[in-house]
C-alpha atoms as a PDB file:
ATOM      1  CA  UNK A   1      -4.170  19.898   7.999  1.00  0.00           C
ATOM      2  CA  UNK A   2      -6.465  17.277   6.345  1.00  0.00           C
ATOM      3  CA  UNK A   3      -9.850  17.818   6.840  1.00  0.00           C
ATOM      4  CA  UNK A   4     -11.693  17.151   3.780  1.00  0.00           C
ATOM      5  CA  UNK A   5     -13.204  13.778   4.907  1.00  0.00           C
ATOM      6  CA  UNK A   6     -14.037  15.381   7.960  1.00  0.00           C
ATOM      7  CA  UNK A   7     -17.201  16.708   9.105  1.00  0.00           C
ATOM      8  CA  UNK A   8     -15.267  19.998   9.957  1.00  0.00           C
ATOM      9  CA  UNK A   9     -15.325  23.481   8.084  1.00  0.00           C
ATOM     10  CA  UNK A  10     -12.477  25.083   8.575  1.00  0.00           C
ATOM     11  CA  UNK A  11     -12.839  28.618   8.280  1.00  0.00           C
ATOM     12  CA  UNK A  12     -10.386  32.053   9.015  1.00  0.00           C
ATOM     13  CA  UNK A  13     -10.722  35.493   9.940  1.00  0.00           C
ATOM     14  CA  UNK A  14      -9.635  36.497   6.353  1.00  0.00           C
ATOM     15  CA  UNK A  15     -10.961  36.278   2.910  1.00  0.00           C
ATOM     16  CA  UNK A  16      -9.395  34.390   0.461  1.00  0.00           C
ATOM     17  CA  UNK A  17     -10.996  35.971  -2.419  1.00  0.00           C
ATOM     18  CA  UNK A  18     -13.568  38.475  -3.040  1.00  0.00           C
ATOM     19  CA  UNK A  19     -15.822  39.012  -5.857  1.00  0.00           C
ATOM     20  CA  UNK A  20     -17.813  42.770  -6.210  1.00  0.00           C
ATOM     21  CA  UNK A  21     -20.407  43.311  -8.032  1.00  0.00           C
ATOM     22  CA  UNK A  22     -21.497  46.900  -9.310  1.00  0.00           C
ATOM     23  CA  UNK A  23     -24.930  48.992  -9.822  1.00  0.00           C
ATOM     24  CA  UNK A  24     -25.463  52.460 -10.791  1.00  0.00           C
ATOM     25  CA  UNK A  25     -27.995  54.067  -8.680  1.00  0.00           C
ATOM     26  CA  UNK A  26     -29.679  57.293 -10.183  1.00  0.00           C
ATOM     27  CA  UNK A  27     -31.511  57.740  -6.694  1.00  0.00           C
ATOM     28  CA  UNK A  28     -31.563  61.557  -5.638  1.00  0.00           C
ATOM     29  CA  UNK A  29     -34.133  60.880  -3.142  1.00  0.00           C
ATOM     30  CA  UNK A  30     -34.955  58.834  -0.229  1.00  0.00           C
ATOM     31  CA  UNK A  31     -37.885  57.260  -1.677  1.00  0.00           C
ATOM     32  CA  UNK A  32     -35.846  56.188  -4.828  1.00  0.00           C
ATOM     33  CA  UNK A  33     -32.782  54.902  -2.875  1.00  0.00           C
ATOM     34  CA  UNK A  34     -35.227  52.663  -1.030  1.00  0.00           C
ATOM     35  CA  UNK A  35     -37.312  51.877  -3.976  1.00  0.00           C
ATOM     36  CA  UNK A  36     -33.747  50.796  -5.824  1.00  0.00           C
ATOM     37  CA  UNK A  37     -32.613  48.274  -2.715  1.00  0.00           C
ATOM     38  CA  UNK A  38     -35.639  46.873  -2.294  1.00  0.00           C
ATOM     39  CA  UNK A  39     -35.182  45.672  -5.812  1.00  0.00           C
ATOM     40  CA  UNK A  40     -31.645  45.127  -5.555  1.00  0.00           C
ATOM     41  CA  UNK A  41     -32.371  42.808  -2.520  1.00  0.00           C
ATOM     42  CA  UNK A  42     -35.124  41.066  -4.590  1.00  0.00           C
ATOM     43  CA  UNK A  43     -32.636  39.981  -7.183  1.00  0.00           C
ATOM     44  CA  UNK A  44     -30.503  38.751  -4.628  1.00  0.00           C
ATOM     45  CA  UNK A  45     -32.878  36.372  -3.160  1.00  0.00           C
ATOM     46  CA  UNK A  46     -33.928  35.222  -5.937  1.00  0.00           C
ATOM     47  CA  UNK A  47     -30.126  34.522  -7.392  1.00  0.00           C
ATOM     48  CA  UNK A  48     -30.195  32.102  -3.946  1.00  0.00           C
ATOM     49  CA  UNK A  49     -31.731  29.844  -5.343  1.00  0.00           C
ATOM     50  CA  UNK A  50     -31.137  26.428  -3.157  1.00  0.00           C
ATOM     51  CA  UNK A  51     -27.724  27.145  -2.485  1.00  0.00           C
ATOM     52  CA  UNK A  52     -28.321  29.901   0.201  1.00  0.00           C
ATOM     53  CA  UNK A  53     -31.229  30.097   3.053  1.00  0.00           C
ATOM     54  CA  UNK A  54     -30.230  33.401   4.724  1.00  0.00           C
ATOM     55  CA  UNK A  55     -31.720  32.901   8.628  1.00  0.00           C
ATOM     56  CA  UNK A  56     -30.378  36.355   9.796  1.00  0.00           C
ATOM     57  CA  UNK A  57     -29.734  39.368   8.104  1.00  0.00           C
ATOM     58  CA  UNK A  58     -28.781  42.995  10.291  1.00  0.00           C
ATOM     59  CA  UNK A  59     -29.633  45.952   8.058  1.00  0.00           C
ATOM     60  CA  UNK A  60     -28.225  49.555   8.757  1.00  0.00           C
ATOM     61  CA  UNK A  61     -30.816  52.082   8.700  1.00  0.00           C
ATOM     62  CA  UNK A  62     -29.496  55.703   8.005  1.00  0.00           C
ATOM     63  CA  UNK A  63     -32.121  58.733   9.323  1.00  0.00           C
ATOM     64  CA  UNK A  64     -32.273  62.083   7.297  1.00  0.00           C
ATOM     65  CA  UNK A  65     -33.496  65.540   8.016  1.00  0.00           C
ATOM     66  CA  UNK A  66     -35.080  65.931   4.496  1.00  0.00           C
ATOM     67  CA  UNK A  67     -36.385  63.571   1.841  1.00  0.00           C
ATOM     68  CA  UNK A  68     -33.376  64.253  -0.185  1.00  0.00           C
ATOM     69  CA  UNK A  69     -30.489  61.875  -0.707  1.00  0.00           C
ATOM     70  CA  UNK A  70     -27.199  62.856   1.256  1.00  0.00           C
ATOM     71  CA  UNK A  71     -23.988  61.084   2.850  1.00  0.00           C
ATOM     72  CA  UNK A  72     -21.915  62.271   5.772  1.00  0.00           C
ATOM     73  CA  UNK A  73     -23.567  65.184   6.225  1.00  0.00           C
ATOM     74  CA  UNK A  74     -25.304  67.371   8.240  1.00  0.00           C
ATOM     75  CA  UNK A  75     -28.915  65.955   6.652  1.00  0.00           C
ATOM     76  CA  UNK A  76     -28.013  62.581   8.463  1.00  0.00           C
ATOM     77  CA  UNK A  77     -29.322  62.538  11.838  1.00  0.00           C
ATOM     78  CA  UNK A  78     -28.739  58.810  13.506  1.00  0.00           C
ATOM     79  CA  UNK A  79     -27.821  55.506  12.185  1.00  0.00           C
ATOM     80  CA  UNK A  80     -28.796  52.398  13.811  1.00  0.00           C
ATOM     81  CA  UNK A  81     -28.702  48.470  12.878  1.00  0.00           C
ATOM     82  CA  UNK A  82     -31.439  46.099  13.157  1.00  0.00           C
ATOM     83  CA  UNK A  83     -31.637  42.597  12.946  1.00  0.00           C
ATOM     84  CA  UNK A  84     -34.408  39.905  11.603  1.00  0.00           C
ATOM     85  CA  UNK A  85     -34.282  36.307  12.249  1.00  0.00           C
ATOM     86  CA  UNK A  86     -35.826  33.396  11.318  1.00  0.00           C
ATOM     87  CA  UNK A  87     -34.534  29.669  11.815  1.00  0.00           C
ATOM     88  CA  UNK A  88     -37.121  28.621   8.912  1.00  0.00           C
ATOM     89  CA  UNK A  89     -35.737  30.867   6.524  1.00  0.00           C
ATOM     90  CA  UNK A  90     -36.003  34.747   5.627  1.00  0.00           C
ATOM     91  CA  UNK A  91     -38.619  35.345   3.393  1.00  0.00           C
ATOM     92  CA  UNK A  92     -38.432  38.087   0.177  1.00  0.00           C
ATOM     93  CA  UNK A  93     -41.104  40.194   2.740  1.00  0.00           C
ATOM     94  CA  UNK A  94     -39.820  39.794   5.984  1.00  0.00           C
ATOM     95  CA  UNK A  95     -37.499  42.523   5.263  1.00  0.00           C
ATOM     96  CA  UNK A  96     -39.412  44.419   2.532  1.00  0.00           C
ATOM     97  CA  UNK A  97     -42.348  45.156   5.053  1.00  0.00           C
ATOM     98  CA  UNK A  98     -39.762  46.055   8.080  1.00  0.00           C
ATOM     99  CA  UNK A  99     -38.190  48.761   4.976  1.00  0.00           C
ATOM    100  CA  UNK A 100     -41.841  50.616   4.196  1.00  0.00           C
ATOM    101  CA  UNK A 101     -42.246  50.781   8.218  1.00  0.00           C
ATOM    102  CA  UNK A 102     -38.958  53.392   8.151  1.00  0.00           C
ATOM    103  CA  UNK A 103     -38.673  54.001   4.476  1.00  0.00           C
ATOM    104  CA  UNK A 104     -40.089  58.306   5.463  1.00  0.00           C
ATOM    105  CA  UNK A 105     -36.894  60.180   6.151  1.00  0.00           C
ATOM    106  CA  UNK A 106     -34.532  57.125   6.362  1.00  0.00           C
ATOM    107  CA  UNK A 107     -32.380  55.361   3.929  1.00  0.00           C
ATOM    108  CA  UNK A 108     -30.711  51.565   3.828  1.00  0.00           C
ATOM    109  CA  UNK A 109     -26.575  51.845   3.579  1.00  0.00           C
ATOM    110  CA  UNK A 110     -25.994  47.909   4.309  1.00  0.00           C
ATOM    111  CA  UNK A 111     -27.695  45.182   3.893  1.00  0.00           C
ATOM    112  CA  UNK A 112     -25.301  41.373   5.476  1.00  0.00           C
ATOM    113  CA  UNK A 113     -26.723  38.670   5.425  1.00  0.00           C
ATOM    114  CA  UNK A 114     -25.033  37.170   8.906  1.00  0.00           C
ATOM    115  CA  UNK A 115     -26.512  34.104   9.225  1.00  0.00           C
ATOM    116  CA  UNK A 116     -27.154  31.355   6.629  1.00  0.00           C
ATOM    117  CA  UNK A 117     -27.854  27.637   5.807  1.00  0.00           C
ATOM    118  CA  UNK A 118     -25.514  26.968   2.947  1.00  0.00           C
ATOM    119  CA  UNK A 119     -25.206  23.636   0.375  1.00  0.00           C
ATOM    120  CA  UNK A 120     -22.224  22.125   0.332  1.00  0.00           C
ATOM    121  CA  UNK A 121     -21.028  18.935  -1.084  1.00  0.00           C
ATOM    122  CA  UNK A 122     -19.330  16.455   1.512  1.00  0.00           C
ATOM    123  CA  UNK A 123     -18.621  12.929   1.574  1.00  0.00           C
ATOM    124  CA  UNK A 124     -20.034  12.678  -1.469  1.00  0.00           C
ATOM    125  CA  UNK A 125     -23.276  14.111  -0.499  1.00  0.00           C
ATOM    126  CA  UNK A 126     -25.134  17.340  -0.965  1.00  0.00           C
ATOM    127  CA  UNK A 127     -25.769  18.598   2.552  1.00  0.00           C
ATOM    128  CA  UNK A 128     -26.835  21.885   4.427  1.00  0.00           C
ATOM    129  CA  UNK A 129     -24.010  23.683   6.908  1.00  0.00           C
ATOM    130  CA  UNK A 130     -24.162  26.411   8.860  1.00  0.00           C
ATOM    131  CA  UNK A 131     -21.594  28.620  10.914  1.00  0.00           C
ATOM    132  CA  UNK A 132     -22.211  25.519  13.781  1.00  0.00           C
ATOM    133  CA  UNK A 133     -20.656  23.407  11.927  1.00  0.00           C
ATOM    134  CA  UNK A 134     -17.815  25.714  11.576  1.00  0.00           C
ATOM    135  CA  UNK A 135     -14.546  25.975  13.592  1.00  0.00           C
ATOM    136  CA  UNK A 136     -11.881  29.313  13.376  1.00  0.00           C
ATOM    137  CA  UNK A 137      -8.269  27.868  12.205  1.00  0.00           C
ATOM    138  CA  UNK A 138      -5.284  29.461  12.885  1.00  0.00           C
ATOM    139  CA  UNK A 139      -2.066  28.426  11.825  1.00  0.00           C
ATOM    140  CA  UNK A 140      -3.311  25.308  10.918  1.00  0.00           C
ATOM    141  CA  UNK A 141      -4.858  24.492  13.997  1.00  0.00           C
ATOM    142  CA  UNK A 142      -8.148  24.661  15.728  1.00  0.00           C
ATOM    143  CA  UNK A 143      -8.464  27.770  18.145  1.00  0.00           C
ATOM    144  CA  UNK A 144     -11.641  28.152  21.096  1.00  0.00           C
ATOM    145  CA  UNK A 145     -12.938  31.273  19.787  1.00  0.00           C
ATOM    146  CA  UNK A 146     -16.445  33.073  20.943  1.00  0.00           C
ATOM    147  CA  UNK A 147     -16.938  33.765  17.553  1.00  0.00           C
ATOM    148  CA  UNK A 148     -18.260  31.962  14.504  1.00  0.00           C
ATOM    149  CA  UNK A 149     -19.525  32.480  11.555  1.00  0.00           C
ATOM    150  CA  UNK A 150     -20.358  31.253   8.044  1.00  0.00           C
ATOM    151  CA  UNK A 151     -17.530  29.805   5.467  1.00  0.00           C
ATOM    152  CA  UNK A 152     -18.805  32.567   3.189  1.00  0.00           C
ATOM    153  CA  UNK A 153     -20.035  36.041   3.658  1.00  0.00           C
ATOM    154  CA  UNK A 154     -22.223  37.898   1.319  1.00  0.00           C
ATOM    155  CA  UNK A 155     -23.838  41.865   1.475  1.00  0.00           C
ATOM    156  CA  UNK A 156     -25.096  44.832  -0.358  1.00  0.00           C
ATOM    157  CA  UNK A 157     -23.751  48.166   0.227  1.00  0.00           C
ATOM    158  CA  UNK A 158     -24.935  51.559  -1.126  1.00  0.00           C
ATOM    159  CA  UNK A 159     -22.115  54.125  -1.202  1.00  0.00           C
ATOM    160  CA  UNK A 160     -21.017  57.172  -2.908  1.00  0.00           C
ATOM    161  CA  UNK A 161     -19.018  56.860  -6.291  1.00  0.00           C
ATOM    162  CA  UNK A 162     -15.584  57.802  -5.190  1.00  0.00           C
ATOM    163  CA  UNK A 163     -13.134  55.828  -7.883  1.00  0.00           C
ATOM    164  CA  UNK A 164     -15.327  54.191 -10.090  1.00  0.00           C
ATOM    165  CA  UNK A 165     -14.953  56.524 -13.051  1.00  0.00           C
ATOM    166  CA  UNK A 166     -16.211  53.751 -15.382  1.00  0.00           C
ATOM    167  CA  UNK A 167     -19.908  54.470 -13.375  1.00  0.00           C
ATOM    168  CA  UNK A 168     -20.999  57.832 -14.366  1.00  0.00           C
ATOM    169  CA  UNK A 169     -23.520  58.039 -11.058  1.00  0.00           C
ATOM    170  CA  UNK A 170     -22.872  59.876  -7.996  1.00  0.00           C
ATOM    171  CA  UNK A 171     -24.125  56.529  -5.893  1.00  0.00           C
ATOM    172  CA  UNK A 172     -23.862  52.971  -6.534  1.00  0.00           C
ATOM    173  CA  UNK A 173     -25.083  49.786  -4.911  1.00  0.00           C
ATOM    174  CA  UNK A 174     -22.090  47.124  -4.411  1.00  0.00           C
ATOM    175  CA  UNK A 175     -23.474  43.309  -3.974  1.00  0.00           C
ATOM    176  CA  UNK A 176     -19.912  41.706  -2.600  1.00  0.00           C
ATOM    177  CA  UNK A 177     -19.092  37.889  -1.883  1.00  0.00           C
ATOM    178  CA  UNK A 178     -16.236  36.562   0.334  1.00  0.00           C
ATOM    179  CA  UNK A 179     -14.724  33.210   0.744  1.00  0.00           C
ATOM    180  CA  UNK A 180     -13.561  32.591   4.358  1.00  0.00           C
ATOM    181  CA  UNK A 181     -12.947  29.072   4.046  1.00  0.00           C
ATOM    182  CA  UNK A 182     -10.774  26.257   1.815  1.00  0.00           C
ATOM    183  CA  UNK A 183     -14.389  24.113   0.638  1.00  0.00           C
ATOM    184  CA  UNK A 184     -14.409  26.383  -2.297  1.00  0.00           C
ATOM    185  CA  UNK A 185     -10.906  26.654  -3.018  1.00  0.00           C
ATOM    186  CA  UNK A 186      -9.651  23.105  -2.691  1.00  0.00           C
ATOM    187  CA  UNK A 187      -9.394  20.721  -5.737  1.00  0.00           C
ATOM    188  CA  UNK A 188     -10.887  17.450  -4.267  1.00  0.00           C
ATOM    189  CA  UNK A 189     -13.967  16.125  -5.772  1.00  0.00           C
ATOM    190  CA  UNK A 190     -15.858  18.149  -2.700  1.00  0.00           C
ATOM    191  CA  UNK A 191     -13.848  21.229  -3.072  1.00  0.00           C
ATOM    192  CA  UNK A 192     -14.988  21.023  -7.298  1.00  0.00           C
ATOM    193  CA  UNK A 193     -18.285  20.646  -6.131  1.00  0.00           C
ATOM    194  CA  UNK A 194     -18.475  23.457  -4.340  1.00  0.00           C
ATOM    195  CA  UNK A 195     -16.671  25.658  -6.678  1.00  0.00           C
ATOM    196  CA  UNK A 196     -19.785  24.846  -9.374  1.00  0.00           C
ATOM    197  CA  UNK A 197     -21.762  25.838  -6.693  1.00  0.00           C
ATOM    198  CA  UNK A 198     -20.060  29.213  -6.107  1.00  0.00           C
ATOM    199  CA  UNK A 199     -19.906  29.812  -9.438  1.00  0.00           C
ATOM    200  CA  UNK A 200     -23.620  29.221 -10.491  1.00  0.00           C
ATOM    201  CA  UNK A 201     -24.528  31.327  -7.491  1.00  0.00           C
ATOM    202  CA  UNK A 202     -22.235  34.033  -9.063  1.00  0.00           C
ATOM    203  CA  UNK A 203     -23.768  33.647 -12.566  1.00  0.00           C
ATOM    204  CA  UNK A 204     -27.092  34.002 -11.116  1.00  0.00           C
ATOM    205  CA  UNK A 205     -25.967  37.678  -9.933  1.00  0.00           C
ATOM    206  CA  UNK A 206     -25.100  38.162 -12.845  1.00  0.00           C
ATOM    207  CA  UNK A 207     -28.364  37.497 -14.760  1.00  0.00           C
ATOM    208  CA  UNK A 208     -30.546  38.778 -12.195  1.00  0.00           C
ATOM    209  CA  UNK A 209     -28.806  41.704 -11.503  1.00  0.00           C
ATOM    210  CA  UNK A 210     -28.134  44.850 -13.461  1.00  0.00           C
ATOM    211  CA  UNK A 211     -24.370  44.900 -13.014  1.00  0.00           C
ATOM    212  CA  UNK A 212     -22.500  47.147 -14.566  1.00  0.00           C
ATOM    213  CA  UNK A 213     -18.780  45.866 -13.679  1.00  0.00           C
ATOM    214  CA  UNK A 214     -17.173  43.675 -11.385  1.00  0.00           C
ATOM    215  CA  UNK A 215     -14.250  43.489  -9.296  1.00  0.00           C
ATOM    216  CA  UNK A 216     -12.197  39.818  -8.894  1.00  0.00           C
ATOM    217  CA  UNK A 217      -9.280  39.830  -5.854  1.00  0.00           C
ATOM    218  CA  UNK A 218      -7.577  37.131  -4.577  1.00  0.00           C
ATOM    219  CA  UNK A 219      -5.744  38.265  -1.517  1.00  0.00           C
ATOM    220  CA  UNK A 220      -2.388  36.453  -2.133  1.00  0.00           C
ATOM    221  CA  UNK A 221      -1.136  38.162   1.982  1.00  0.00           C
ATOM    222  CA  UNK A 222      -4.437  36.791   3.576  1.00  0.00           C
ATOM    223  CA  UNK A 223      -4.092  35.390   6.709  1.00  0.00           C
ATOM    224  CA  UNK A 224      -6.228  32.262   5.511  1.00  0.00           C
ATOM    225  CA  UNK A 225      -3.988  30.388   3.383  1.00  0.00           C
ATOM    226  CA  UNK A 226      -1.657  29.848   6.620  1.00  0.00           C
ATOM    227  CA  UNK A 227      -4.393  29.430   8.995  1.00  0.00           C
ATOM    228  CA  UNK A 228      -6.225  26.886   6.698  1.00  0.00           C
ATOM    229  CA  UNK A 229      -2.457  25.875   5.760  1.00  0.00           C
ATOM    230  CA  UNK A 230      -3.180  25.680   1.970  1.00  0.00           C
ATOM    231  CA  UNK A 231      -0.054  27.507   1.079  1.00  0.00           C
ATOM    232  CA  UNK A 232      -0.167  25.220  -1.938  1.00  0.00           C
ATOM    233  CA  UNK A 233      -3.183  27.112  -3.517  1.00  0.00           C
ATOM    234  CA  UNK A 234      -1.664  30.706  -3.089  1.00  0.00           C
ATOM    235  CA  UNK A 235      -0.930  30.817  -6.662  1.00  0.00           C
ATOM    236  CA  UNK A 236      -2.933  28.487  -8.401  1.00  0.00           C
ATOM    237  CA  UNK A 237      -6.302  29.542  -7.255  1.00  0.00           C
ATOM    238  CA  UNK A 238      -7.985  31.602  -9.559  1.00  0.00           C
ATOM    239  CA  UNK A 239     -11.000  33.172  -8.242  1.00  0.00           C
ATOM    240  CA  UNK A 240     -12.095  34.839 -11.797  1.00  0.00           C
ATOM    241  CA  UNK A 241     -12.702  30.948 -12.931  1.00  0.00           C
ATOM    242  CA  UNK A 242     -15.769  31.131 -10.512  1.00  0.00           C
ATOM    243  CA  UNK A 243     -17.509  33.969 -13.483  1.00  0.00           C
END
């Protein structure tokens, strides 16, 4: 499959490569969990800089009995996910002021942001895509599919502490990228292009963020390499050349 001078993204069911970033989170309470992602988020945005317009995020919203900070048990009541959209753009407050309406007794677990305008370089111009533009692959070929979605995926999760023993809090936040798709992987002048792009995206993180470690996987038994068929790549892409 050659579809680098096409007006095509190819993209796969599977990542390619992921890239984790880590936060401690001191929170005990409600009030400073949701104090600590509205930040978090904040810093995200702002690390978008022009390469990423999110348009829709979903956000899952977990309900307490008390003020204090607890997973998986009985303090949690209900868990739901809502959704904001906006085909201009989401703006820094568009979610903030939708987080003080149910910031009482509830908590944010997940923040995806499912929906984006991204910049890409093609034909030798710097461009805007979307997940219209993109098309599932598998095994190298086109397949009709119901389902779309962006050529990369990006999120912030806030989760218990469970093998991170270099992270002396109970909680941490987790801001994680995935690659879905072979624009940032191939070495064509587009595919370098975009892999600068990725990568000062990525550096932003890491200056606007507090991270505390990272995590770098290329996942050599994805099903992408054969559905994008870019076998050639398997072991010469390196994603920890993106930090």
């Amino acid at each position: 499959m050659n579809n680098d001078n096409e007006y095509i993204i190819p993209v796969s069911s599977d990542y390619a490569a992921t890239w984790t970033f880590i936060i401690p989170s001191k929170a005990t309470t409600i009030k400073e969990q949701m104090a600590q992602i509205q930040k978090i988020y904040q810093q995200l945005c702002d690390s978008f800089g022009d390469f990423i317009i999110p348009t829709t995020l979903h956000y899952n919203i977990t309900n307490h009995h008390s003020k204090k900070l607890c997973h998986g048990d009985t303090n949690v009541t209900t868990e739901t996910v809502e959704k904001i959209h906006c085909d201009d753009g989401i703006k820094y407050f568009d979610l903030i002021s939708e987080l003080r309406e149910n910031s009482q007794n509830s908590t944010i677990s997940k923040i995806r942001f499912t929906r984006k305008e991204i910049k890409v370089h093609l034909y030798g111009f710097d461009r805007y895509i979307n997940y219209i533009d993109c098309v599932e692959y598998q095994k190298g070929d086109p397949v009709n599919s119901k389902k779309v979605w962006d050529p990369i995926d990006v999120n912030i999760t806030h989760t218990k502490n469970r093998r991170r023993y270099d992270i002396n809090t109970k909680y941490m936040f987790q801001i994680k990228i995935g690659i879905l798709s072979d624009i940032w992987i191939k070495d064509t002048k587009n595919g370098m292009c975009n892999k600068r792009y990725l990568s000062l995206f990525v550096q932003k993180i890491m200056d606007n963020c507090q991270i505390e470690a990272k995590e770098c996987d290329k996942l050599k038994s994805s099903d992408l390499w054969t559905d994008l068929d870019i076998h050639e790549y398997v072991d010469s892409y390196d994603p920890e050349h993106i930090f």
